[in-house]
Every structure is written in C-alpha cells, then in structure tokens.
N, C-alpha and C. Protein backbone atom coordinates (compact mmCIF):
# COMPACT_ATOMS: atom_id res chain seq x y z
N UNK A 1 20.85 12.76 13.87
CA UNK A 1 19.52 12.98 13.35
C UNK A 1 19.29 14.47 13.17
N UNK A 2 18.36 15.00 12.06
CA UNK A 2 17.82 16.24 11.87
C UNK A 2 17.14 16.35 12.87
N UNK A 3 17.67 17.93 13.73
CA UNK A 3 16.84 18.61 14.68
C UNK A 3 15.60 18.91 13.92
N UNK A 4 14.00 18.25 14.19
CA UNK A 4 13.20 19.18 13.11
C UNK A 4 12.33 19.63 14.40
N UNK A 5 11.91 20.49 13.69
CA UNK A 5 10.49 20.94 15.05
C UNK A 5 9.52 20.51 15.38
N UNK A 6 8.89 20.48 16.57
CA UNK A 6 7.83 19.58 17.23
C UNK A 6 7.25 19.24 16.35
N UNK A 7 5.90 20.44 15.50
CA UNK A 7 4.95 20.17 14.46
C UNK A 7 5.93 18.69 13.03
N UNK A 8 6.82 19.29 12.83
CA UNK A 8 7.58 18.55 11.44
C UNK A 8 7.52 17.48 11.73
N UNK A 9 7.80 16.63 12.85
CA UNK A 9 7.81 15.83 13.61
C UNK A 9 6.90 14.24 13.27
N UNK A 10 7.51 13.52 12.61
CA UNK A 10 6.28 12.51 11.60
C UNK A 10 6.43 11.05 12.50
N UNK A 11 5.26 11.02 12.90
CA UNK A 11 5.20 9.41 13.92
C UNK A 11 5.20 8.45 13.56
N UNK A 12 5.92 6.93 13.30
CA UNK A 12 5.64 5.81 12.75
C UNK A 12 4.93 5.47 12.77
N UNK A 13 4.18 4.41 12.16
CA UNK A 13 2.45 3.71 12.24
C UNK A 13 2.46 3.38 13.79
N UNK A 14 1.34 3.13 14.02
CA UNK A 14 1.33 1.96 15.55
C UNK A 14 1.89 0.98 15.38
N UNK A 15 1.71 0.36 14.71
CA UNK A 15 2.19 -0.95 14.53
C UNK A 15 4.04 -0.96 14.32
N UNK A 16 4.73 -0.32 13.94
CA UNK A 16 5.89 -0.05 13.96
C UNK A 16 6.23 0.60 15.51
N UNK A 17 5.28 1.51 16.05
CA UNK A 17 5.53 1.78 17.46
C UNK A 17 5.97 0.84 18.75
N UNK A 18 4.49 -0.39 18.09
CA UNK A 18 4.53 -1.69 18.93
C UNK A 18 5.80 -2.56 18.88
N UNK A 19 6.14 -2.93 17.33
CA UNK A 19 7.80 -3.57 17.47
C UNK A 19 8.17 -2.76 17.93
N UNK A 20 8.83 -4.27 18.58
CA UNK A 20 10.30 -3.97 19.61
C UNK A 20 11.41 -4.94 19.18
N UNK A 21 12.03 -3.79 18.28
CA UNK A 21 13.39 -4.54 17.06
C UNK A 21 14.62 -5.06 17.93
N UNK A 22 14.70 -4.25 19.09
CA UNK A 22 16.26 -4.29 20.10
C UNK A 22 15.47 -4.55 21.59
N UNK A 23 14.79 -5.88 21.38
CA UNK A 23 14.61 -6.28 22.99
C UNK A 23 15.31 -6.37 24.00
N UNK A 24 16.32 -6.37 23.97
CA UNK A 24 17.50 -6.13 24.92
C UNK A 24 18.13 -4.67 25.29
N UNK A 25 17.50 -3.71 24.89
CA UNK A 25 17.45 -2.31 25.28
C UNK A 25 15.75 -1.59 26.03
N UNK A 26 16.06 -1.49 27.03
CA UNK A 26 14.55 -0.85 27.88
C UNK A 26 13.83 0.61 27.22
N UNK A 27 15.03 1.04 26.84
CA UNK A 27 14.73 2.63 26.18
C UNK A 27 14.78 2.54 24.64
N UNK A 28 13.95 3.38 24.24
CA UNK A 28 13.81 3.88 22.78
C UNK A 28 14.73 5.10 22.33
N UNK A 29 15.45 5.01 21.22
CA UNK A 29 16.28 6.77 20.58
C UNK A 29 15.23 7.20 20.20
N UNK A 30 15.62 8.65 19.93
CA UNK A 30 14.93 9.65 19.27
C UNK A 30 14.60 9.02 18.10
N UNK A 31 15.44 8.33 17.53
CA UNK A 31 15.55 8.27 15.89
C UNK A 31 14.53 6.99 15.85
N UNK A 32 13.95 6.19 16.80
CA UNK A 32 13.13 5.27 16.33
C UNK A 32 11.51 5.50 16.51
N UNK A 33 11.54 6.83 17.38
CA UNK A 33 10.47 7.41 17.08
C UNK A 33 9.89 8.74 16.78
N UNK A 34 10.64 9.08 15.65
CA UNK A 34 10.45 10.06 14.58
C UNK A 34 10.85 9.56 13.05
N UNK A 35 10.04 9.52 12.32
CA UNK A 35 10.54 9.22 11.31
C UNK A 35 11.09 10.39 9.56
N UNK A 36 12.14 10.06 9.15
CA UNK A 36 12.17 11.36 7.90
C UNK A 36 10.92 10.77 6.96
N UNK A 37 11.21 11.55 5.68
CA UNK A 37 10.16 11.51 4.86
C UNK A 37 10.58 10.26 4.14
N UNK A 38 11.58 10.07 3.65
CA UNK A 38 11.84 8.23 3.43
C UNK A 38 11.58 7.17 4.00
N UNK A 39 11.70 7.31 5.26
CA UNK A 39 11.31 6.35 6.05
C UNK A 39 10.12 6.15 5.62
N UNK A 40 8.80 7.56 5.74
CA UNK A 40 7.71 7.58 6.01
C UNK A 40 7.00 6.54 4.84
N UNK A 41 7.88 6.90 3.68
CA UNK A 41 7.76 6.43 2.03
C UNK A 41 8.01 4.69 1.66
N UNK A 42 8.42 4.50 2.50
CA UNK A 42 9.11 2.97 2.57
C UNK A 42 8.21 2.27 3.42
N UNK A 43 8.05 3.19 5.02
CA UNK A 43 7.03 2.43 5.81
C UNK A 43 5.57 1.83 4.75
N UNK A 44 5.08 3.07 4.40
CA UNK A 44 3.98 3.10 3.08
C UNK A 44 4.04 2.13 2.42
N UNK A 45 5.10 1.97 1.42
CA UNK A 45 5.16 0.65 0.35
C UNK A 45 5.29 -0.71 0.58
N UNK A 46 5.67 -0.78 2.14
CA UNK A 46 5.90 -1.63 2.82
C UNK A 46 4.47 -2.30 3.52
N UNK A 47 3.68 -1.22 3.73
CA UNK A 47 2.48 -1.48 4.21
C UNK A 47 1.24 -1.85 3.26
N UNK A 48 1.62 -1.12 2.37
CA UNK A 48 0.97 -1.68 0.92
C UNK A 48 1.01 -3.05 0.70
N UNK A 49 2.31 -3.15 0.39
CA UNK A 49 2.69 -4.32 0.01
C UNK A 49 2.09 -5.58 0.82
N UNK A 50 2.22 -5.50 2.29
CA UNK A 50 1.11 -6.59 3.22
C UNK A 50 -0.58 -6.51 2.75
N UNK A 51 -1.02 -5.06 3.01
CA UNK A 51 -2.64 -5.07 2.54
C UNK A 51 -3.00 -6.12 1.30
N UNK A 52 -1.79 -5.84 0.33
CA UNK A 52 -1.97 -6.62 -1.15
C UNK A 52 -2.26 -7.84 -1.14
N UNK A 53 -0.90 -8.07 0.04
CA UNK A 53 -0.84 -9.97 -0.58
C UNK A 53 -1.61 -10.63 0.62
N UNK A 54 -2.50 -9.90 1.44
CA UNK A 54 -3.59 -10.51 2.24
C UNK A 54 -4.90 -10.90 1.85
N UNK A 55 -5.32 -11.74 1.84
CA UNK A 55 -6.08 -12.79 1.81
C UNK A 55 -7.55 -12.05 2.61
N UNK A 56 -8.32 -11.01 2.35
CA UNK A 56 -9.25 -10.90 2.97
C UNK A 56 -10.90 -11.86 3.34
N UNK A 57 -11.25 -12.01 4.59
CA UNK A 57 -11.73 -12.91 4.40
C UNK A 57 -13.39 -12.91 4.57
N UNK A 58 -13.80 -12.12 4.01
CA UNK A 58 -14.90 -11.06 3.77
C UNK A 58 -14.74 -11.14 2.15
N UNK A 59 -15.21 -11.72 1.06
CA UNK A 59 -14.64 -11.69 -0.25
C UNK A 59 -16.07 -11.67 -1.07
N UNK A 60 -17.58 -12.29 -0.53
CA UNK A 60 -18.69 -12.18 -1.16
C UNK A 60 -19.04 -10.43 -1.08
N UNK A 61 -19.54 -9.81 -2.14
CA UNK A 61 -20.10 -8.63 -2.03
C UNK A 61 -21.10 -8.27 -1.07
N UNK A 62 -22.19 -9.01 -0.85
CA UNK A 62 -22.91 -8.93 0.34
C UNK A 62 -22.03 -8.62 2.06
N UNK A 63 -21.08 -9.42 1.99
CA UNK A 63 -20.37 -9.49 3.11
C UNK A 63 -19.09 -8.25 3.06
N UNK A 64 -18.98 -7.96 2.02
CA UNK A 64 -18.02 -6.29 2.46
C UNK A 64 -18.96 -5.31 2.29
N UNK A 65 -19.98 -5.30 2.11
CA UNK A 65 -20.85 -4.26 2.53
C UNK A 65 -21.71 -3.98 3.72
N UNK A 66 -21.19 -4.77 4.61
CA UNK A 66 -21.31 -4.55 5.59
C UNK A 66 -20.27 -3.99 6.63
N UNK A 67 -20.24 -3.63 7.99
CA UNK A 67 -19.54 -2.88 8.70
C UNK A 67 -18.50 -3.37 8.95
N UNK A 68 -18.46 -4.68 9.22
CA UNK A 68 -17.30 -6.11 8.56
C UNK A 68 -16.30 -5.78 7.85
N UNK A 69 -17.15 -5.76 6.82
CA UNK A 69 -16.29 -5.46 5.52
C UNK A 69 -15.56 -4.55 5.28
N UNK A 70 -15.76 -3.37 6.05
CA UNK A 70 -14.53 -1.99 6.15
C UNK A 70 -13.84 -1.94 7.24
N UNK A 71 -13.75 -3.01 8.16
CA UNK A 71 -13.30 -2.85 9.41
C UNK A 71 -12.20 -3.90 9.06
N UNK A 72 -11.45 -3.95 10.37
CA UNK A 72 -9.88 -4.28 9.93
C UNK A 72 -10.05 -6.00 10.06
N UNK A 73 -11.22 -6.17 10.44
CA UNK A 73 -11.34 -7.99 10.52
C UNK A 73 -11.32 -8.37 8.57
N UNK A 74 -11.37 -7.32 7.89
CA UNK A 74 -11.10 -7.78 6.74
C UNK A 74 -9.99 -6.92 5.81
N UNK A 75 -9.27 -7.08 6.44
CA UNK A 75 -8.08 -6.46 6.10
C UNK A 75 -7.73 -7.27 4.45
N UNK A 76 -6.91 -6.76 3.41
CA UNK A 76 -6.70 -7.39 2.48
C UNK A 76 -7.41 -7.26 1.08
N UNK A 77 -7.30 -8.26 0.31
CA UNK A 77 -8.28 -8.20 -1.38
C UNK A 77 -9.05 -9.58 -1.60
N UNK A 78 -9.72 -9.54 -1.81
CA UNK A 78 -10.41 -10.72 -2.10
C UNK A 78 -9.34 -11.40 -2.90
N UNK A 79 -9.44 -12.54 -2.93
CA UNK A 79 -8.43 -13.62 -3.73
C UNK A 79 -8.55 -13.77 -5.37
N UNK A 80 -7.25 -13.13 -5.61
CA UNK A 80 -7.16 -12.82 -7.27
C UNK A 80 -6.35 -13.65 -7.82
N UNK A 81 -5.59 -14.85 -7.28
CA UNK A 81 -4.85 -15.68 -8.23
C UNK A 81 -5.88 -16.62 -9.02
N UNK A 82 -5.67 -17.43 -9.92
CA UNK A 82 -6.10 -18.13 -10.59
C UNK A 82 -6.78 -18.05 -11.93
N UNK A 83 -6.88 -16.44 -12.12
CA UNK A 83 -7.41 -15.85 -13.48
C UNK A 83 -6.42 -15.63 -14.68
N UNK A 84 -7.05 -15.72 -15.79
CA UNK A 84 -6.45 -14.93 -16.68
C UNK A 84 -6.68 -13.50 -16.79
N UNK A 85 -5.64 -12.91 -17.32
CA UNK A 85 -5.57 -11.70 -17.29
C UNK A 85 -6.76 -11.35 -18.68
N UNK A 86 -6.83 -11.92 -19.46
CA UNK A 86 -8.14 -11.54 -20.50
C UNK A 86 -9.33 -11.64 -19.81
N UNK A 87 -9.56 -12.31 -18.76
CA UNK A 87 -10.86 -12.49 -18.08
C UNK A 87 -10.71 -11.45 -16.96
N UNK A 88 -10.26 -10.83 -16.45
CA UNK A 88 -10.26 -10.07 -15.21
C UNK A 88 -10.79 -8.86 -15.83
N UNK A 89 -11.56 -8.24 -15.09
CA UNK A 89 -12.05 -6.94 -14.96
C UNK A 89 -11.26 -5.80 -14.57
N UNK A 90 -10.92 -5.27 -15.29
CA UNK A 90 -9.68 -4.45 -14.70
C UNK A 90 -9.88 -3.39 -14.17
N UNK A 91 -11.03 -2.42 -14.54
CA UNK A 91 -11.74 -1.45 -13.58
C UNK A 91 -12.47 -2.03 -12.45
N UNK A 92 -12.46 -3.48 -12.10
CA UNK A 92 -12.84 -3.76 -10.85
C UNK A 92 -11.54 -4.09 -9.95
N UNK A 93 -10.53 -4.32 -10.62
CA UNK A 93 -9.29 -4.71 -9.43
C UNK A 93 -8.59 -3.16 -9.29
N UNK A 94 -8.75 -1.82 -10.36
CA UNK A 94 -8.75 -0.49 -9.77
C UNK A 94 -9.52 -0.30 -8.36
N UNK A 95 -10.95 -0.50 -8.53
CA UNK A 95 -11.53 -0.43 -7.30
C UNK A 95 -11.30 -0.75 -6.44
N UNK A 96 -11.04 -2.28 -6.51
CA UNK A 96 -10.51 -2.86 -5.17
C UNK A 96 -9.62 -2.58 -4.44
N UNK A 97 -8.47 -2.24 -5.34
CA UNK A 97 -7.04 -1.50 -4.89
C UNK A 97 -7.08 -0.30 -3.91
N UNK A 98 -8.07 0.54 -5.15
CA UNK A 98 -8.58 2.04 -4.64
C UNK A 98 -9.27 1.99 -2.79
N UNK A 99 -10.38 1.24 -2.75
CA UNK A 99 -10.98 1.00 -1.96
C UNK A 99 -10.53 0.09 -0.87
N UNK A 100 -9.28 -0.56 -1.16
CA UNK A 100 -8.40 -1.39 -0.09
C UNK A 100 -7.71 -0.26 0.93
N UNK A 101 -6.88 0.87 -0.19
CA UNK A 101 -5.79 1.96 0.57
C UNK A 101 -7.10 2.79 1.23
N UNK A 102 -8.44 2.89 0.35
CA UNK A 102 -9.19 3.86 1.49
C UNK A 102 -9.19 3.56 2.55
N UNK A 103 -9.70 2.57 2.82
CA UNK A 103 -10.10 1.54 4.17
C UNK A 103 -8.57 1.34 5.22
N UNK A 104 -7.29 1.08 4.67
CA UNK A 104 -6.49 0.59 5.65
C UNK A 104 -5.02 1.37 5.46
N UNK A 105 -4.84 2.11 5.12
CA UNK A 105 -4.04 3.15 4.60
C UNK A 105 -3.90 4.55 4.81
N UNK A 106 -4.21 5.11 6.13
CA UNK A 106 -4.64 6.29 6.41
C UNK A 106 -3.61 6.96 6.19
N UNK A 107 -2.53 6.93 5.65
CA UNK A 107 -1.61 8.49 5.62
C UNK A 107 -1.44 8.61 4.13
N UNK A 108 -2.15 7.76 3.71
CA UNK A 108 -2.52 8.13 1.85
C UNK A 108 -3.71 9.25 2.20
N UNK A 109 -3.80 10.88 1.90
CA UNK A 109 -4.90 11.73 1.91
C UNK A 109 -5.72 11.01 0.30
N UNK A 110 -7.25 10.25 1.00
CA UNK A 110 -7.87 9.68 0.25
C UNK A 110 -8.30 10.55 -0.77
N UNK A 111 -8.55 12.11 -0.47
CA UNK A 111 -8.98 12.28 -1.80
C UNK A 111 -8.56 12.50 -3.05
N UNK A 112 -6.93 12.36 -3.02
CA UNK A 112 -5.41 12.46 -3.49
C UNK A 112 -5.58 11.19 -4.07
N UNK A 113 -6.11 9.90 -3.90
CA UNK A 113 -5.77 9.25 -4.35
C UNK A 113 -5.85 8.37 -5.73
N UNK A 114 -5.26 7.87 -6.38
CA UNK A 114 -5.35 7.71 -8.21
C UNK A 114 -4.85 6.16 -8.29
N UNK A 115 -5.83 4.75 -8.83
CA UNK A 115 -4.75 3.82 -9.37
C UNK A 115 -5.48 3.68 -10.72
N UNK A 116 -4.65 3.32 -11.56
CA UNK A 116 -5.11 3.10 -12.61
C UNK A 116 -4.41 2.10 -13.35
N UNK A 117 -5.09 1.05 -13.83
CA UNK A 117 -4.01 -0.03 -14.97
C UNK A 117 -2.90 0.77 -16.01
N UNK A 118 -2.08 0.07 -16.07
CA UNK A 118 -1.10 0.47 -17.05
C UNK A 118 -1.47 -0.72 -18.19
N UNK A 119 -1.74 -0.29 -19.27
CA UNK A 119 -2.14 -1.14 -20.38
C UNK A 119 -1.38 -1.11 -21.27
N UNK A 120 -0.12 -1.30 -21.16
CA UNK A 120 0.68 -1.73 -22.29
C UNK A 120 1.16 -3.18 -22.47
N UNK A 121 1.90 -4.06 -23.89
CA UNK A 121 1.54 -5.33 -23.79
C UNK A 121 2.80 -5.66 -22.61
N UNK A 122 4.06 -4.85 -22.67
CA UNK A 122 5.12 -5.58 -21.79
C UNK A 122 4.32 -5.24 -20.54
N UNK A 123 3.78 -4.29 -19.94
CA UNK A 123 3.11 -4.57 -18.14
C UNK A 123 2.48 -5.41 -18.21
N UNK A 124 1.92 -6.14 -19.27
CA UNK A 124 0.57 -6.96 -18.70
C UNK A 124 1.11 -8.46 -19.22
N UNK A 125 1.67 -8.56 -19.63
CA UNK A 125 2.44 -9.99 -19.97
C UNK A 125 2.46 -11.14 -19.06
N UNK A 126 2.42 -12.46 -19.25
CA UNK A 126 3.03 -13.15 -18.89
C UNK A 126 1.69 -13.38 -17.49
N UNK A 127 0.51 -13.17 -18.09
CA UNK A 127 -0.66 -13.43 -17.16
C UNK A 127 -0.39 -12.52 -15.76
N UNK A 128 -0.18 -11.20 -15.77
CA UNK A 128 -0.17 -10.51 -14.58
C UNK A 128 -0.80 -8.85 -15.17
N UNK A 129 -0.79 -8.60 -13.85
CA UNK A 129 -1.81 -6.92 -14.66
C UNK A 129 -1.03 -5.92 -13.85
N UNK A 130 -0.54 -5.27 -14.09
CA UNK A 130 0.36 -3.64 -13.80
C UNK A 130 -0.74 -2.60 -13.26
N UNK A 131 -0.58 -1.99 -12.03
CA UNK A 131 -1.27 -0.84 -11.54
C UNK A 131 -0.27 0.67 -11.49
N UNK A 132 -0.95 1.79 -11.78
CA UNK A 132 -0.24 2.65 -11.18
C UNK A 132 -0.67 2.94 -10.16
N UNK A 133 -0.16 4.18 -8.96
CA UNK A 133 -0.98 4.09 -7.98
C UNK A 133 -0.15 5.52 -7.36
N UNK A 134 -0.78 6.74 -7.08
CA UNK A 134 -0.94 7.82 -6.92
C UNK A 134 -1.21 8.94 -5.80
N UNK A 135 -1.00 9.51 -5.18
CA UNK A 135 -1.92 9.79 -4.33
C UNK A 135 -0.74 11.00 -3.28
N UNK A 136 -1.11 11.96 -2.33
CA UNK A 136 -0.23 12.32 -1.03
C UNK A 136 -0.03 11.73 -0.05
N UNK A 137 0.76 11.49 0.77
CA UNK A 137 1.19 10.79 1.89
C UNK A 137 0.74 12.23 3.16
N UNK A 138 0.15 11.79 4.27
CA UNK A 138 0.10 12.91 4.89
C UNK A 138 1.40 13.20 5.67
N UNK A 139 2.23 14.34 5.67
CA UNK A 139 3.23 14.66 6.06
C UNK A 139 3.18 16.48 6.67
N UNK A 140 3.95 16.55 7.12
CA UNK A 140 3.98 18.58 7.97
C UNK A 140 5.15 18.87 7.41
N UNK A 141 5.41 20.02 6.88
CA UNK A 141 4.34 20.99 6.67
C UNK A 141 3.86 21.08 5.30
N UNK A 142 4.00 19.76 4.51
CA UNK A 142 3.50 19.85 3.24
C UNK A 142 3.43 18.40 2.86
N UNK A 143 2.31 17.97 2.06
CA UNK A 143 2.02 16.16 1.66
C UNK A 143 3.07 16.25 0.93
N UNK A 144 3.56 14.76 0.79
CA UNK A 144 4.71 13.97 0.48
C UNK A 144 4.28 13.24 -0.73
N UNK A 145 4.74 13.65 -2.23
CA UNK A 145 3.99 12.84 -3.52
C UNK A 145 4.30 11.55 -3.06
N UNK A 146 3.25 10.54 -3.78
CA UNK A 146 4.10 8.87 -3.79
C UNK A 146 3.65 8.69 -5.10
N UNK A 147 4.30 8.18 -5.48
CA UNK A 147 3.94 7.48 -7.02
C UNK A 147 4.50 5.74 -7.21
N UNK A 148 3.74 4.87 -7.25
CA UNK A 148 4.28 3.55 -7.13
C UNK A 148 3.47 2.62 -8.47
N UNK A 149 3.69 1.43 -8.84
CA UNK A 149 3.50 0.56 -9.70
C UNK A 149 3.38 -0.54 -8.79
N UNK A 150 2.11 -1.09 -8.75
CA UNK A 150 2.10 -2.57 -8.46
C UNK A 150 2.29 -3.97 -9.56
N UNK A 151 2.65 -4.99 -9.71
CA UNK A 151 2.50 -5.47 -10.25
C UNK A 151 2.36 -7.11 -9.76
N UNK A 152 0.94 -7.60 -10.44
CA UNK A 152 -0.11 -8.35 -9.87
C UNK A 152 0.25 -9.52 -10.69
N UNK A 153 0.15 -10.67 -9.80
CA UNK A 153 0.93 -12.32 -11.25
C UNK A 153 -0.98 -13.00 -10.78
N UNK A 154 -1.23 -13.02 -11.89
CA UNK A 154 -2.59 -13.47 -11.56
C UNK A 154 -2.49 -15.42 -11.11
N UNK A 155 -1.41 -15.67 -11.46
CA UNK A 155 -1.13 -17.24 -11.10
C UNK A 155 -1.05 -17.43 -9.51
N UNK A 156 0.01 -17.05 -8.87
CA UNK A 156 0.40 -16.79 -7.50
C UNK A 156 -0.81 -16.25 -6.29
N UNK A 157 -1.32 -14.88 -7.02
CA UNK A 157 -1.82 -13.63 -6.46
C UNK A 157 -1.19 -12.55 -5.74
N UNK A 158 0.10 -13.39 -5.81
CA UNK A 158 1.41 -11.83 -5.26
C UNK A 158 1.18 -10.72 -6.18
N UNK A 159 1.22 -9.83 -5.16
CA UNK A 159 1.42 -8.15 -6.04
C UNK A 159 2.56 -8.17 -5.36
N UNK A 160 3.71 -7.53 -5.99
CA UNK A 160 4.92 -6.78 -5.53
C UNK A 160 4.35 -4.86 -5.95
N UNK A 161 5.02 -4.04 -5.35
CA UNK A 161 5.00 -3.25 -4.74
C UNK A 161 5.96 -1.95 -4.97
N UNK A 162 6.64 -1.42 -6.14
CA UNK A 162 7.70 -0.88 -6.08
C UNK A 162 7.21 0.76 -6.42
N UNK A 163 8.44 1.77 -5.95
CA UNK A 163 8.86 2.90 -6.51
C UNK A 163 8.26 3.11 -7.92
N UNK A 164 7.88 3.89 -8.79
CA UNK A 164 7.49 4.23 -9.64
C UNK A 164 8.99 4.25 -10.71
N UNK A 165 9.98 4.83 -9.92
CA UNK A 165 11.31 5.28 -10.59
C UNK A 165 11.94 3.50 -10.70
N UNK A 166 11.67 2.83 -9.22
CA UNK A 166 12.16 1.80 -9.56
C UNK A 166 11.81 0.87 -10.44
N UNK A 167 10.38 0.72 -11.03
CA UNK A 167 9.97 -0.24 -11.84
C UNK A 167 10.08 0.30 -13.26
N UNK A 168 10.38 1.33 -13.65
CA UNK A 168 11.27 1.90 -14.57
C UNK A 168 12.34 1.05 -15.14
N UNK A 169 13.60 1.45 -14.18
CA UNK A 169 14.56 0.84 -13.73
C UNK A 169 14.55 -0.86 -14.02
N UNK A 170 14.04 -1.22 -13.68
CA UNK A 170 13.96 -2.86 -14.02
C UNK A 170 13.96 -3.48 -15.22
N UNK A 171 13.41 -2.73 -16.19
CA UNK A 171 13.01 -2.62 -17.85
C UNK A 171 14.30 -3.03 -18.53
C-alpha cells in the first residue's frame, strides 16, 4: 500500500466500516481501512447505484417535506417504473436525482453538484431516460472530479450507474 500521510488519509463510508468481509480474521489491515481515490470513486457509484434503485417510502409531496422526508427513513426515489418516457417530466426526475445525492450522499461537495438529462434520440430510446451527473467527491488535499451517466428503463425502474468514460464505451 501507498505510505500517504495522516491528513491524505480517505476513510470508507460507515457502512463499509461496519462490513465484516473476512469474519474469520479478528483484526483489520491497513488497506481495509484507508481507502485510494478509486476505491473512493467506485465506493460512490456503488452507493449511488443503491440510493437509485430504492424504493423510497415517503413518495407523496406533502410527506417529503417533512423532516421524514430528508431523513434516512426515506432513503431512495419515489417509484419511477411504469411511465413513458414522453410523459415523464424530465426536469423533475433532475430534481429528484439532484435532491436524492443532496440528502444521502455526503462526499459529493453539494454545491459541486450538476445532473442533467442527456437528450439525444439513442440515450433516450427504448422507453428509458439518460442522466448526466457531475459534481466533486470530497477528498485531501484536493476534490476528486466524478463524472457518471445514469441510465433509467422507465419499465423496470432500474437505473444502472456507470463511469462517464464507460458509458461511452458501450456505444
């Protein structure tokens, strides 16, 4: 592992703290609790990727405007399968997106942060809607760009979750 210095030093989520991958070992390595900047980048898309395809259960407007509604008992998006993509509001599933990573996403620096539809006909095909999604990762001694593409099947309500470079790549 890179010797880095105390400050450089980047902590896994809690929740990655809490697994315990090698129950049959009492002690933790260095290396499972420090993470590089890939890791940090993967943990992220990885964590995304759960917020997405959760089912929040707080979904009337009245009811996420309340203290409820930003707290982790409603973790997730209100339930987006079953639409057509001509009927969806697409500056409202920006918001939602936007306002999902505010709420449960803390090493995205919120005011860094950018999603925006990709409106071309191959992203949006085939009844699903394409996000970009933008923002710094908080990292020492300098934020970590992320740049990612979601892409939303309005049938299912799976969003998958990828690299910006990788959904390129797929084309």
């Amino acid at each position: 592992m890179v010797d880095l210095k105390r400050q450089e030093r980047l902590q896994p989520s809690l929740l990655d703290r809490l697994l315990d991958d090698d129950p049959g070992n009492p002690a933790e390595s260095v290396d499972k609790r420090v993470l590089s900047l890939s890791q940090l980048r993967a943990s992220v898309l990885r964590d995304l990727a759960w917020l997405f395809n959760t089912i929040a259960p707080l979904n009337s407007d009245g009811e996420a405007q309340t203290a409820a509604g930003s707290s982790v008992v409603n973790f997730g998006l209100p339930p987006l399968a079953g639409h057509s993509a001509s009927s969806v509001d697409v500056q409202a599933v920006e918001q939602l997106l936007a306002k999902a990573i505010a709420n449960f996403e803390p090493r995205i620096v919120r005011s860094s942060l950018r999603v925006r539809a990709r409106h071309n006909a191959e992203d949006m095909s085939h009844n699903s809607l394409s996000f970009e999604i933008e923002g710094d990762l908080w990292a020492h001694p300098m934020p970590l760009r992320l740049l990612l593409t979601t892409e939303l099947d309005l049938e299912t309500g799976h969003v998958q979750v990828l690299p910006a470079d990788a959904s390129r790549r797929r084309r």
